[in-house]
Protein backbone atom coordinates (compact mmCIF):
# COMPACT_ATOMS: atom_id res chain seq x y z
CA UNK A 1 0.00 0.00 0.00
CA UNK A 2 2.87 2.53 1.01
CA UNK A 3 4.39 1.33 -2.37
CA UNK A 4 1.28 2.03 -4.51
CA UNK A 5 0.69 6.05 -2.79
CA UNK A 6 4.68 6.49 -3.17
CA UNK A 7 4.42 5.83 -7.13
CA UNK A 8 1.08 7.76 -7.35
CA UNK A 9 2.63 10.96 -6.08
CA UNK A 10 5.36 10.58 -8.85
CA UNK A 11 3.01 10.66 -11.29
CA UNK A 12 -0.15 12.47 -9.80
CA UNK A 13 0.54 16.55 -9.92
CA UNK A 14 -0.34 17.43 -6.39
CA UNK A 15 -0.52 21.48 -7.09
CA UNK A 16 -0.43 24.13 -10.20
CA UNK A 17 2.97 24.32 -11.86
CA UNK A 18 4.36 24.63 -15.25
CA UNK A 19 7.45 23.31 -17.00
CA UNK A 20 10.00 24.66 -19.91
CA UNK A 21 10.01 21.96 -22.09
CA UNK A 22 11.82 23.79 -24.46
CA UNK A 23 14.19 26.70 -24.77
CA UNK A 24 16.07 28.58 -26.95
CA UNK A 25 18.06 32.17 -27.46
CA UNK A 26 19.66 34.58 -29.43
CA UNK A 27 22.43 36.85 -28.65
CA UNK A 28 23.44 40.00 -30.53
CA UNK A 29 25.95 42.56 -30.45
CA UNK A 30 24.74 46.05 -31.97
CA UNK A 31 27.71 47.88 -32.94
CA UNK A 32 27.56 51.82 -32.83
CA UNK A 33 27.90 54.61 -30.63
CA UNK A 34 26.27 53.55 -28.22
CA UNK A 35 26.52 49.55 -28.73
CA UNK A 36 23.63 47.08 -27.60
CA UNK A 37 23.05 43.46 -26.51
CA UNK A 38 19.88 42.02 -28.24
CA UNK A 39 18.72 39.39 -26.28
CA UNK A 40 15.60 37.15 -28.52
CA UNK A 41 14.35 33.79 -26.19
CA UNK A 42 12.06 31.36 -27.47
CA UNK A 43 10.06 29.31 -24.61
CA UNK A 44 8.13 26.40 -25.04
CA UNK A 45 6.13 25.51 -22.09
CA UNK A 46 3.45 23.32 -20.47
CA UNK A 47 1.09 23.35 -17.74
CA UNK A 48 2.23 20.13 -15.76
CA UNK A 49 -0.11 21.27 -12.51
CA UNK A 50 -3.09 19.62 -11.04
CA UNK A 51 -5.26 23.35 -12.51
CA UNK A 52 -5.81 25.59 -15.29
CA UNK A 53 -3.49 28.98 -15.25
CA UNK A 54 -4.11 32.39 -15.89
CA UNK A 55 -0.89 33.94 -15.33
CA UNK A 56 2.95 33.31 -14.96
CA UNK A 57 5.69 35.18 -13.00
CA UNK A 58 8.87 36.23 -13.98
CA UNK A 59 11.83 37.88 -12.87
CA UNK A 60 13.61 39.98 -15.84
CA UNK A 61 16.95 40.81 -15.86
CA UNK A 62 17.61 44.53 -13.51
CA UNK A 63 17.29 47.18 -15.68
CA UNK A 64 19.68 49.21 -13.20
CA UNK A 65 22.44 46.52 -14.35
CA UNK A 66 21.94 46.04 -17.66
CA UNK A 67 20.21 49.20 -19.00
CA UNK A 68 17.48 47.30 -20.30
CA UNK A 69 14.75 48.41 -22.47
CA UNK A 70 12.33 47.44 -24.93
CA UNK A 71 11.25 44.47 -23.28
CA UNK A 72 8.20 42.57 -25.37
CA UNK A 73 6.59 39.50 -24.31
CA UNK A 74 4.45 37.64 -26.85
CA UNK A 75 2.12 33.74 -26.32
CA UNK A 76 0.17 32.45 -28.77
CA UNK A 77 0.18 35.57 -30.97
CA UNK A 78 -1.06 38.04 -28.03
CA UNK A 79 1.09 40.94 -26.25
CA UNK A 80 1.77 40.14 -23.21
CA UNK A 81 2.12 43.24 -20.44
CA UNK A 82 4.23 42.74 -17.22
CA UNK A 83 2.93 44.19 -14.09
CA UNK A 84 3.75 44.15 -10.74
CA UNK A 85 2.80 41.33 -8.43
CA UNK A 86 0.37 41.90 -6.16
CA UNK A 87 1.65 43.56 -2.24
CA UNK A 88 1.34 40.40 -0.20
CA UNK A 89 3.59 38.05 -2.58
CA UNK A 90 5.88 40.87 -3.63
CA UNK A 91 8.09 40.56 -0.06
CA UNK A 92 8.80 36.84 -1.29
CA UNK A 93 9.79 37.38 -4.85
CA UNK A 94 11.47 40.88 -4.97
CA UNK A 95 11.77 42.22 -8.14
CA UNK A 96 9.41 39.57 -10.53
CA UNK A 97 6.28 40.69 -12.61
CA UNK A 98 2.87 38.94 -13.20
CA UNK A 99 1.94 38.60 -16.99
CA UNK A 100 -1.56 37.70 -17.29
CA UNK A 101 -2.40 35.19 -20.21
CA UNK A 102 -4.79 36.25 -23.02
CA UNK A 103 -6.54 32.96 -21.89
CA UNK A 104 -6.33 30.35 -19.46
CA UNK A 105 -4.50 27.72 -19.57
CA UNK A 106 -5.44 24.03 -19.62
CA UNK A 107 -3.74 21.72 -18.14
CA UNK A 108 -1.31 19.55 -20.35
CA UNK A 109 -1.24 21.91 -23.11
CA UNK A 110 1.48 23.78 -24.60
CA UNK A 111 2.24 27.15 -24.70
CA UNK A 112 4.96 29.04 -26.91
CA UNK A 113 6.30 32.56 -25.45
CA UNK A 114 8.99 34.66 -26.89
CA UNK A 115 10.91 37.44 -24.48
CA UNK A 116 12.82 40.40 -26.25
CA UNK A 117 14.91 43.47 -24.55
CA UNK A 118 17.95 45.18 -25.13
CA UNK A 119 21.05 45.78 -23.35
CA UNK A 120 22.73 49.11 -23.21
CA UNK A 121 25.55 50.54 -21.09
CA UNK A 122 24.42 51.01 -17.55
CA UNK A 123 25.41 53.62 -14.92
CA UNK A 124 27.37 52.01 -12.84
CA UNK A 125 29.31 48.84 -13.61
CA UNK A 126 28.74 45.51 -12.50
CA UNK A 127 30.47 42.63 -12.68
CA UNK A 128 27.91 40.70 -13.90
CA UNK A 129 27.81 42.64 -17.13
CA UNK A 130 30.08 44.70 -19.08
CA UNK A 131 29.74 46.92 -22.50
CA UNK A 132 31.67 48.75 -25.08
CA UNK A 133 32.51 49.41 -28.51
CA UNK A 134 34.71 46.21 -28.90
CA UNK A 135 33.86 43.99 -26.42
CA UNK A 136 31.29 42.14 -23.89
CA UNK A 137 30.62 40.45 -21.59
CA UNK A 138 27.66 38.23 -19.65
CA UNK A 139 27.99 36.42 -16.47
CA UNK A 140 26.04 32.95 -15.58
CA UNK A 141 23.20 34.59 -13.82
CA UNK A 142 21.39 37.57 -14.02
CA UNK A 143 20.49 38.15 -17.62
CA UNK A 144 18.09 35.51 -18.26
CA UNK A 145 14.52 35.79 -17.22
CA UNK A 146 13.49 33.49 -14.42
CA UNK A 147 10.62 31.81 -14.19
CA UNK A 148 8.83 31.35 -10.49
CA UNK A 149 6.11 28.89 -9.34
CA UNK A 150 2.53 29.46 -9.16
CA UNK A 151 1.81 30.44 -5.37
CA UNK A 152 1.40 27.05 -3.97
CA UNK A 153 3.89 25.87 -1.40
CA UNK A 154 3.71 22.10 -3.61
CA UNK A 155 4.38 23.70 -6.86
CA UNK A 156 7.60 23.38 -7.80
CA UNK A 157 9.92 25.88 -9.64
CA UNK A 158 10.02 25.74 -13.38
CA UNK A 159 13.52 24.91 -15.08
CA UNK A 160 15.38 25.02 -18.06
CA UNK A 161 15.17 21.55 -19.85
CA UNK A 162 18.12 18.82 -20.01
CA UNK A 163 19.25 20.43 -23.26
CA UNK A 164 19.09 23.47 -24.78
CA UNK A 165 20.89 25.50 -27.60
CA UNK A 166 21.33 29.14 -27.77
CA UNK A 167 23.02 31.52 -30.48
CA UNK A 168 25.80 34.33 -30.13
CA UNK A 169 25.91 36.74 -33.21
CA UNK A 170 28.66 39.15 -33.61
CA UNK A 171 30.87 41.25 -35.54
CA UNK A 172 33.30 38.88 -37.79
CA UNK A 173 36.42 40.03 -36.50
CA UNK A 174 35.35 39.16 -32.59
CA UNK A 175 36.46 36.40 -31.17
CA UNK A 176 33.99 34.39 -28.36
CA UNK A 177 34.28 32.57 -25.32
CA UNK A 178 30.87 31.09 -24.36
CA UNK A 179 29.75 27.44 -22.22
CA UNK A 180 28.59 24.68 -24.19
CA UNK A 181 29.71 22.69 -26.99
CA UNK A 182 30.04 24.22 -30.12
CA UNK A 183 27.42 23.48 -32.30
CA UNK A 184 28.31 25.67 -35.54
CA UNK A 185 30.17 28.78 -37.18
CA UNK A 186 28.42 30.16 -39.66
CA UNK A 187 29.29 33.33 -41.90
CA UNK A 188 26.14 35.47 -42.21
CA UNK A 189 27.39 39.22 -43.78
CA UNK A 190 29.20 41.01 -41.77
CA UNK A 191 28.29 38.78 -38.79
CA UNK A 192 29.45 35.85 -37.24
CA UNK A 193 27.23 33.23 -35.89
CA UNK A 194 27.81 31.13 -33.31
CA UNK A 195 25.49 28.10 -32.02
CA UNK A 196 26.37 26.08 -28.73
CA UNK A 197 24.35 23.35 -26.81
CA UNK A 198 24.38 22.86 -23.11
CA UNK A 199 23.45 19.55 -21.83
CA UNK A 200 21.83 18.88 -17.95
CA UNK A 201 25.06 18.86 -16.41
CA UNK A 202 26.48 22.10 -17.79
CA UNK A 203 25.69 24.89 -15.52
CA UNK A 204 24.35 28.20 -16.52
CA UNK A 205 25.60 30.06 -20.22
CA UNK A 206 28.00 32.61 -20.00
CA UNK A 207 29.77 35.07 -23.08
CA UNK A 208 32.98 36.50 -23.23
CA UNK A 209 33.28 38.32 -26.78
CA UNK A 210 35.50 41.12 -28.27
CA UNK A 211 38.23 42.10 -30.86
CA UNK A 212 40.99 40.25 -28.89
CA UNK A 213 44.78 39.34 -29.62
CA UNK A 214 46.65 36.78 -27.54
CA UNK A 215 49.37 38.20 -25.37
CA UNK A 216 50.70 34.97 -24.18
CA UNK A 217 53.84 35.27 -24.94
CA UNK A 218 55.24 31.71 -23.11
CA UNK A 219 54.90 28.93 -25.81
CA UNK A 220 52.97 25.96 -25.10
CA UNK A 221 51.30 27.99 -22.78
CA UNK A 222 48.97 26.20 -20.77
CA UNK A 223 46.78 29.09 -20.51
CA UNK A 224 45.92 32.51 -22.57
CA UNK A 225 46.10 36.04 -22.16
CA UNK A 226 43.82 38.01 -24.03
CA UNK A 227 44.31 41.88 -24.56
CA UNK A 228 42.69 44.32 -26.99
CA UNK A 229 46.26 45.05 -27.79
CA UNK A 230 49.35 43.15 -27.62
CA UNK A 231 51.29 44.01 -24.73
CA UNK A 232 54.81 45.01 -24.56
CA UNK A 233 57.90 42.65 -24.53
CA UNK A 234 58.76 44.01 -20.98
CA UNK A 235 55.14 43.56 -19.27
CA UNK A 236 54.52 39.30 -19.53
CA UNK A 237 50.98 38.16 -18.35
CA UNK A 238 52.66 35.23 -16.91
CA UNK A 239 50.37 32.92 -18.18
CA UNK A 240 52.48 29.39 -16.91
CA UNK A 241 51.87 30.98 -13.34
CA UNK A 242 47.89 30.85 -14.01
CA UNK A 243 48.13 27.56 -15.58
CA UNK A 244 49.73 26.02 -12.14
CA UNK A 245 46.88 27.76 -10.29
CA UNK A 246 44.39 26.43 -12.26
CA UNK A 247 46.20 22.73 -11.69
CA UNK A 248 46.40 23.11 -8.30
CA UNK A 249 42.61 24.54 -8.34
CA UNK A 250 41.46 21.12 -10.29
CA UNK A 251 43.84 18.63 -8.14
CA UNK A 252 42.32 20.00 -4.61
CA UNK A 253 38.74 20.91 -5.40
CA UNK A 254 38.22 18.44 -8.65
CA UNK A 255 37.60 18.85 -12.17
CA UNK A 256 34.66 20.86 -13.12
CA UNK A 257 34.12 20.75 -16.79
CA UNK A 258 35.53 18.66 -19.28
CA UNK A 259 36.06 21.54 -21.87
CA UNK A 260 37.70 24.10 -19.92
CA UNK A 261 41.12 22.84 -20.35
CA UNK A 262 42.95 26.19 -19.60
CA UNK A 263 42.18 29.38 -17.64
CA UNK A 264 41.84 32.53 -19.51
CA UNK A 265 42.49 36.31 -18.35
CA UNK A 266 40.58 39.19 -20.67
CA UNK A 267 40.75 42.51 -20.79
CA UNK A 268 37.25 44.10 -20.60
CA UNK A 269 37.86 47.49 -20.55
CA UNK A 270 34.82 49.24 -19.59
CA UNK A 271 34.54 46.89 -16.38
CA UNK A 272 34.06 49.46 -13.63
CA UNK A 273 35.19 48.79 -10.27
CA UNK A 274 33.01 48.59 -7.11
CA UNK A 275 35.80 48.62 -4.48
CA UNK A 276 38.87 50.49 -2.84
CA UNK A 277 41.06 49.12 -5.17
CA UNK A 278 44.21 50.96 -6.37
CA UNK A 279 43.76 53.34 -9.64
CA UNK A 280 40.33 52.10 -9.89
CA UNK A 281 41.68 48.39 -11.09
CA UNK A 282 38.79 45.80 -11.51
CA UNK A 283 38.44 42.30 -12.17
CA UNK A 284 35.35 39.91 -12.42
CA UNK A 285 35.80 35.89 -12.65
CA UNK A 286 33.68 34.01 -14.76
CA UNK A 287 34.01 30.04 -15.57
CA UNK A 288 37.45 29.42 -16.36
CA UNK A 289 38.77 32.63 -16.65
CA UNK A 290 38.93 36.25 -15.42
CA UNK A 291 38.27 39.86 -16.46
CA UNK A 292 40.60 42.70 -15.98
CA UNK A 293 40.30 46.34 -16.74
CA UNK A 294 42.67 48.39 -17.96
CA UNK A 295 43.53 50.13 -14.60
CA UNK A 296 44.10 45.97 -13.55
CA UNK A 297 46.47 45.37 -16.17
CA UNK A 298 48.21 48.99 -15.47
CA UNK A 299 49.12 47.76 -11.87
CA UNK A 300 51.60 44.69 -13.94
CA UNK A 301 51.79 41.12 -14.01
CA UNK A 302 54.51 41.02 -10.88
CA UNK A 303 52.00 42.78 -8.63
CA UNK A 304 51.29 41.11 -5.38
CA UNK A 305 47.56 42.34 -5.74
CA UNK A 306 46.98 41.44 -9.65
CA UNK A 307 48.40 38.01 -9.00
CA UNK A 308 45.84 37.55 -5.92
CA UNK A 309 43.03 38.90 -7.40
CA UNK A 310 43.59 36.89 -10.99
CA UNK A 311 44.01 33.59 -8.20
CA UNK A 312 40.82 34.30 -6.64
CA UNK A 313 39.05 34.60 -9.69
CA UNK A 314 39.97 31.63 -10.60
CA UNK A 315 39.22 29.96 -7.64
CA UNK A 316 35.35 31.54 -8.34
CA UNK A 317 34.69 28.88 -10.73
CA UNK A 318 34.43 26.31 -7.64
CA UNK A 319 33.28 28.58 -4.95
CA UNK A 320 30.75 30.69 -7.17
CA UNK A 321 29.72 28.88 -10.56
CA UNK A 322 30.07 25.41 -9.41
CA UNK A 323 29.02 25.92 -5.58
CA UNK A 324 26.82 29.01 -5.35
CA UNK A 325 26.63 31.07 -2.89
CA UNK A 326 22.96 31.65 -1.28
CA UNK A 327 22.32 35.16 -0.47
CA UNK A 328 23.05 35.16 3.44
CA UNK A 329 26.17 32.93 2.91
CA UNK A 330 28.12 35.26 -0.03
CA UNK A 331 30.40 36.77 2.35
CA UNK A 332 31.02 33.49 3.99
CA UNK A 333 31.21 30.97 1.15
CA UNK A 334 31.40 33.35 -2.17
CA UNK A 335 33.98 35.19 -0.97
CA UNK A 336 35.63 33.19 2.32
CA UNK A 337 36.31 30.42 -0.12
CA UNK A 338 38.24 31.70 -3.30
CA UNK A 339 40.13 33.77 -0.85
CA UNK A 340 40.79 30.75 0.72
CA UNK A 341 41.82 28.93 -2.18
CA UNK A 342 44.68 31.19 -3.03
CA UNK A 343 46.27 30.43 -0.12
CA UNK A 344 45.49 27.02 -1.04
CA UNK A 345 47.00 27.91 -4.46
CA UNK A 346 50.13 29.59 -2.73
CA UNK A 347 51.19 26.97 -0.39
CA UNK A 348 51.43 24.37 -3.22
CA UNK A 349 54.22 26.94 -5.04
CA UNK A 350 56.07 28.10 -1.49
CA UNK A 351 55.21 26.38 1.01
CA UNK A 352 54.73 26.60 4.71
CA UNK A 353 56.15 29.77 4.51
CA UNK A 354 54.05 30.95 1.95
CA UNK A 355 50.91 29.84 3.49
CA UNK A 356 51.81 31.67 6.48
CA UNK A 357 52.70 34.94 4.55
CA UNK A 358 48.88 34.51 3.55
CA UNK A 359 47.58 34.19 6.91
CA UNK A 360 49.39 36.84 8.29
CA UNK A 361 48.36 39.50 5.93
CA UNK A 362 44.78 38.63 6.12
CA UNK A 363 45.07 39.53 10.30
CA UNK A 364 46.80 42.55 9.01
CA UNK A 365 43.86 43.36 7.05
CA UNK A 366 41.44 42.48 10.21
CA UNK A 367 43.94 44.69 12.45
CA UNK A 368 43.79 47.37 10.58
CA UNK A 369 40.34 47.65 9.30
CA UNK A 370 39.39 47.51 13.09
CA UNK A 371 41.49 50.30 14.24
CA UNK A 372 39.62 52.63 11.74
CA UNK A 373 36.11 50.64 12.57
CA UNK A 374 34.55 52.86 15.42
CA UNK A 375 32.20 50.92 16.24
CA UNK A 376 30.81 47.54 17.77
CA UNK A 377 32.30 44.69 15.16
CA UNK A 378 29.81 42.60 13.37
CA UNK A 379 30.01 39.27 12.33
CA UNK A 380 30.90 37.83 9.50
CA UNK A 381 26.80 36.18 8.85
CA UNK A 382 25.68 39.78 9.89
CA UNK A 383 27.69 41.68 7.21
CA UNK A 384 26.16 43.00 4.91
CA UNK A 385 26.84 45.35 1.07
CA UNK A 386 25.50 48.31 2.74
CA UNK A 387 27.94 48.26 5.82
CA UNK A 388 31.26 50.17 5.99
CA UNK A 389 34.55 49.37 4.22
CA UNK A 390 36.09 48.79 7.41
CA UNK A 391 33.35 46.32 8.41
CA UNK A 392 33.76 44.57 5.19
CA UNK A 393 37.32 43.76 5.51
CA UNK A 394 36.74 42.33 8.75
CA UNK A 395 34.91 40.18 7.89
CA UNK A 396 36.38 39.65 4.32
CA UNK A 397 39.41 38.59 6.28
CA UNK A 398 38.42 36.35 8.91
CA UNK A 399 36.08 34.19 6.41
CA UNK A 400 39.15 32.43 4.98
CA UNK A 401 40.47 32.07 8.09
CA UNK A 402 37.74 29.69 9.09
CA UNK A 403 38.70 27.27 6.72
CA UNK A 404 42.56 27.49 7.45
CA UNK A 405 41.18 27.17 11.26
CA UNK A 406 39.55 23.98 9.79
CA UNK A 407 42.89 22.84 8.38
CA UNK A 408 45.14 22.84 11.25
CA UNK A 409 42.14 21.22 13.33
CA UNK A 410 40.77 17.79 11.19
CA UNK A 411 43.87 18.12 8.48
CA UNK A 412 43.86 19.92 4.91
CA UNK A 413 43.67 16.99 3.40
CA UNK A 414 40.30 16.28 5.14
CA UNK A 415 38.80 19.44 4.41
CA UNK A 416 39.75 19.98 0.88
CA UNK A 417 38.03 16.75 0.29
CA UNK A 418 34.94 17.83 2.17
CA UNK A 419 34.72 21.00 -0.50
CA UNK A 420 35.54 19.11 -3.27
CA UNK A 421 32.21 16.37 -2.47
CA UNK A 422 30.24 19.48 -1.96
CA UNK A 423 31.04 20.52 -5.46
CA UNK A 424 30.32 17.37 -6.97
CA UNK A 425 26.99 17.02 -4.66
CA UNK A 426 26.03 20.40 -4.92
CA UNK A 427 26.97 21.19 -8.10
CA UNK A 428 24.83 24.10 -10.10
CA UNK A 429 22.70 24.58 -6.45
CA UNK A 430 22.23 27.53 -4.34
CA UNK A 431 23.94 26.33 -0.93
CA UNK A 432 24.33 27.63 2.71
CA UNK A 433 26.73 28.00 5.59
CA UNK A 434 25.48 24.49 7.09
CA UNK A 435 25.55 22.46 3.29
CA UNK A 436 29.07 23.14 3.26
CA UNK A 437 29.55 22.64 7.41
CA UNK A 438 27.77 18.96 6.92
CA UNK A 439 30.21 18.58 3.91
CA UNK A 440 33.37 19.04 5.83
CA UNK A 441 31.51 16.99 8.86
CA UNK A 442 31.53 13.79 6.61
CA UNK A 443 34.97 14.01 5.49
CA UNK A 444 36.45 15.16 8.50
CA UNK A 445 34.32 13.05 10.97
CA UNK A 446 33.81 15.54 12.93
CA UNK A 447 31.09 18.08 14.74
CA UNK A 448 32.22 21.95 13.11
CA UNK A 449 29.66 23.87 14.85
CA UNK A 450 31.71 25.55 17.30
CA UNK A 451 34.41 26.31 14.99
CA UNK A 452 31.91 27.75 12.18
CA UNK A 453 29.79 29.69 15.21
CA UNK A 454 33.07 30.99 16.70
CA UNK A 455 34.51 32.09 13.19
CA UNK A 456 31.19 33.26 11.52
CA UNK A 457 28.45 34.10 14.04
CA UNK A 458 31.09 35.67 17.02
CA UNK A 459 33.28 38.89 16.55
CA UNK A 460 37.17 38.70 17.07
CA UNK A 461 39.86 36.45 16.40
CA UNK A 462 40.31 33.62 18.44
CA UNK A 463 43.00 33.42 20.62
CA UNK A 464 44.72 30.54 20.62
CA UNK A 465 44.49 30.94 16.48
CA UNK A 466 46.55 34.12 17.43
CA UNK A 467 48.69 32.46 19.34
CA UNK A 468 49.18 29.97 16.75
CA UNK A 469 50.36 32.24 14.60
CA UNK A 470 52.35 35.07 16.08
CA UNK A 471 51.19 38.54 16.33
CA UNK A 472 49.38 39.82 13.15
CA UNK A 473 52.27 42.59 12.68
CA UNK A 474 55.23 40.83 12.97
CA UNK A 475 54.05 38.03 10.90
CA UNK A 476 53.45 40.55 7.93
CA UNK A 477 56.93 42.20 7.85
């Protein structure tokens, strides 16, 4: 009897939902003055639910990040127009609209929609996204719409199909990074057309295009430097030092995907920078690679800063494509862990000594941010965009620390295991502080939760972690 309900509720819809059955969509690059992203997707979908449906909700990509306009939704042959969700569901899905169908919806039928809007150079930059007269970029998230559930707690959230393919047009002479496997190149005019597929276990599309040259200048190199220009004989990208990170990267934390064999660094030029760093430098990871500005690449390949940042990026292909961060834990995990990871990534090229270095500048950063702080310290779970710099480097500093405090506790070994099952587990899903705390309990055998409540959810540095190793000062001269 349990048998027979269990097999019924597998097959028996038990609330109103919907499901993309298929998907498809275009890319463009306008050229001009004032170049645009055109951005044509092609939905099929069907009800799945237990009832008819009168309306869907989506969230479109933030016009405030991507300067989008013209946005024109189409089913069936009828104009769709978004509006606002109403007051009492709007807390739980900030930001989505409510388009109202021309007619219901049956159950088991089909239904085509099409989405259209343009990009255009925002205000500010983001890392997410990134425009200009010769090159672009889009992240994995962000620039898609996303579809939500019908409000029913059973109904479950709809999601893009096992396979899809999707299209990147451009100007001939750009050259394109993008996730997938490519499909086809085809010659149309003046324009380039490129066609990739994704398959169920690739995780979400990404674009990297522009009028690039490589500026690797090592040969054989095991990874590429691409510049809008080719850099000068004196200023090397280093690209065999970014190759070793990568290995080490992919020997500690696993493979992630099959066909990124190298690690890339791009110049994006009009990246903007969100942060205190030097000159205005910027950089954004995205799978596999990372973008620089050209304040970034001004700061050279020796400096101590551009070789941590380009590390970190890199490590953001684990700790924010592969494992993503959920909202409350992106201090903790989406930045704690790729700043983690290059120390990872420097103690397997110096050593002890090296890993050390590491640890002592980040309690020089956590000194020194909370001389200036003024205030009560927060912690790390508590931080949040809005608070001060000073707050944020506290607690940009001490996140890593956890997981070296993990290390010298159940071994590296241990723990670097216990991230690298969470990957594979976890893969492509949004994930907390406790996924990846039950993670490191399996491998290490262990109970965390007084480390991860002392490190996360307390202010200050512990002492005997102090004491462990020497006094923040002296360690960093």
């Amino acid at each position: 009897m349990v048998l027979l309900l269990g097999v019924a509720s597998c097959t028996v819809p038990l609330a109103p939902q919907y499901q993309i059955v298929k998907q498809t969509f275009e890319i463009r690059y306008v050229s001009g003055a004032n170049p645009g992203i055109k951005i044509h997707n092609v939905y099929t979908l069907q009800n799945t639910g237990n009832a008819d449906l009168d309306f869907i909700d989506v969230r479109f990509p933030a016009p405030q990040i991507y300067g989008r306009t013209n946005l024109i939704v189409e089913s069936e042959g009828h104009g769709l127009t978004p509006a606002d969700l109403p007051l009492e569901y709007q807390q739980d899905s900030p930001g989505a609209q409510r388009l109202r169908l021309a007619s219901r919806w049956p159950q088991k039928e089909k239904r085509d929609l099409t989405i259209d809007y343009v990009f255009s150079t925002p205000s500010a930059g983001h890392e997410n996204f990134a425009l200009g007269p010769e090159t672009f970029h889009l992240s994995t998230r962000g620039w898609l719409p996303v579809f939500l559930p019908p409000n029913h707690i059973l109904a479950g959230t709809p999601t893009r199909p096992d396979k899809l393919s999707y299209a990147v047009r451009v100007p001939s002479n750009f050259t394109v990074l993008a996730r997938g496997s490519l499909a086809s190149r085809k010659q149309d005019g003046s324009e380039t057309v490129y066609r990739f597929d994704l398959d169920k276990r690739d995780l979400g599309p990404y674009v990297v295009a522009g009028v690039y040259a490589n500026s690797s200048q090592a040969k054989n190199s095991a990874s590429a430097f691409w510049t809008l220009k080719n850099l000068p004989q004196n200023a090397p990208p280093q690209p065999n030092r970014f190759a070793a990170a990568w290995t080490v990267l992919q020997k500690n934390f696993g493979a992630i995907d099959k066909r990124t064999g190298a690690p890339y660094i791009v110049e994006a030029p009009t990246l903007q920078s969100d942060s205190d760093l030097p000159g205005g430098a910027a950089f954004a990871a995205f799978p596999g690679g990372v973008l620089v500005n050209s304040a970034a690449l001004n700061l050279g390949a020796d400096d101590e800063l551009f070789i941590e940042r380009i590390e970190r990026g890199l490590a953001r292909t684990w700790f924010d494509d592969a494992l993503q961060p959920a909202p409350f834990a992106a201090l903790a995990i989406g930045d704690g862990l790729p700043a983690y990871a290059t120390i990872v990534i420097d103690e397997a090229s110096g050593g002890e000594s090296e890993r050390r270095k590491r640890i002592a500048g980040l309690l020089n950063a956590y000194d020194e941010a909370h001389e200036k702080l003024g205030i009560p310290e927060k912690s790390v779970v508590a931080t949040l965009p809005a608070d001060s710099v000073e707050q944020r480097r506290i607690a940009e500093a001490k996140a890593p620390l956890l997981f070296i405090a993990l290390e010298d506790a159940c071994g590296a070994t241990a723990v670097r295991a216990g991230l690298a099952q969470a990957i594979q587990l976890l893969r492509g899903k949004e994930v907390s502080v406790n996924d990846v705390r039950a993670a490191l309990e399996f491998t290490t055998g262990k109970n965390l939760a007084e480390p991860f409540r002392v490190w996360l959810y307390n202010p200050g540095i512990p002492s005997d972690f102090r004491a462990g190793y020497g006094p923040a000062a002296e360690n960093g001269k």
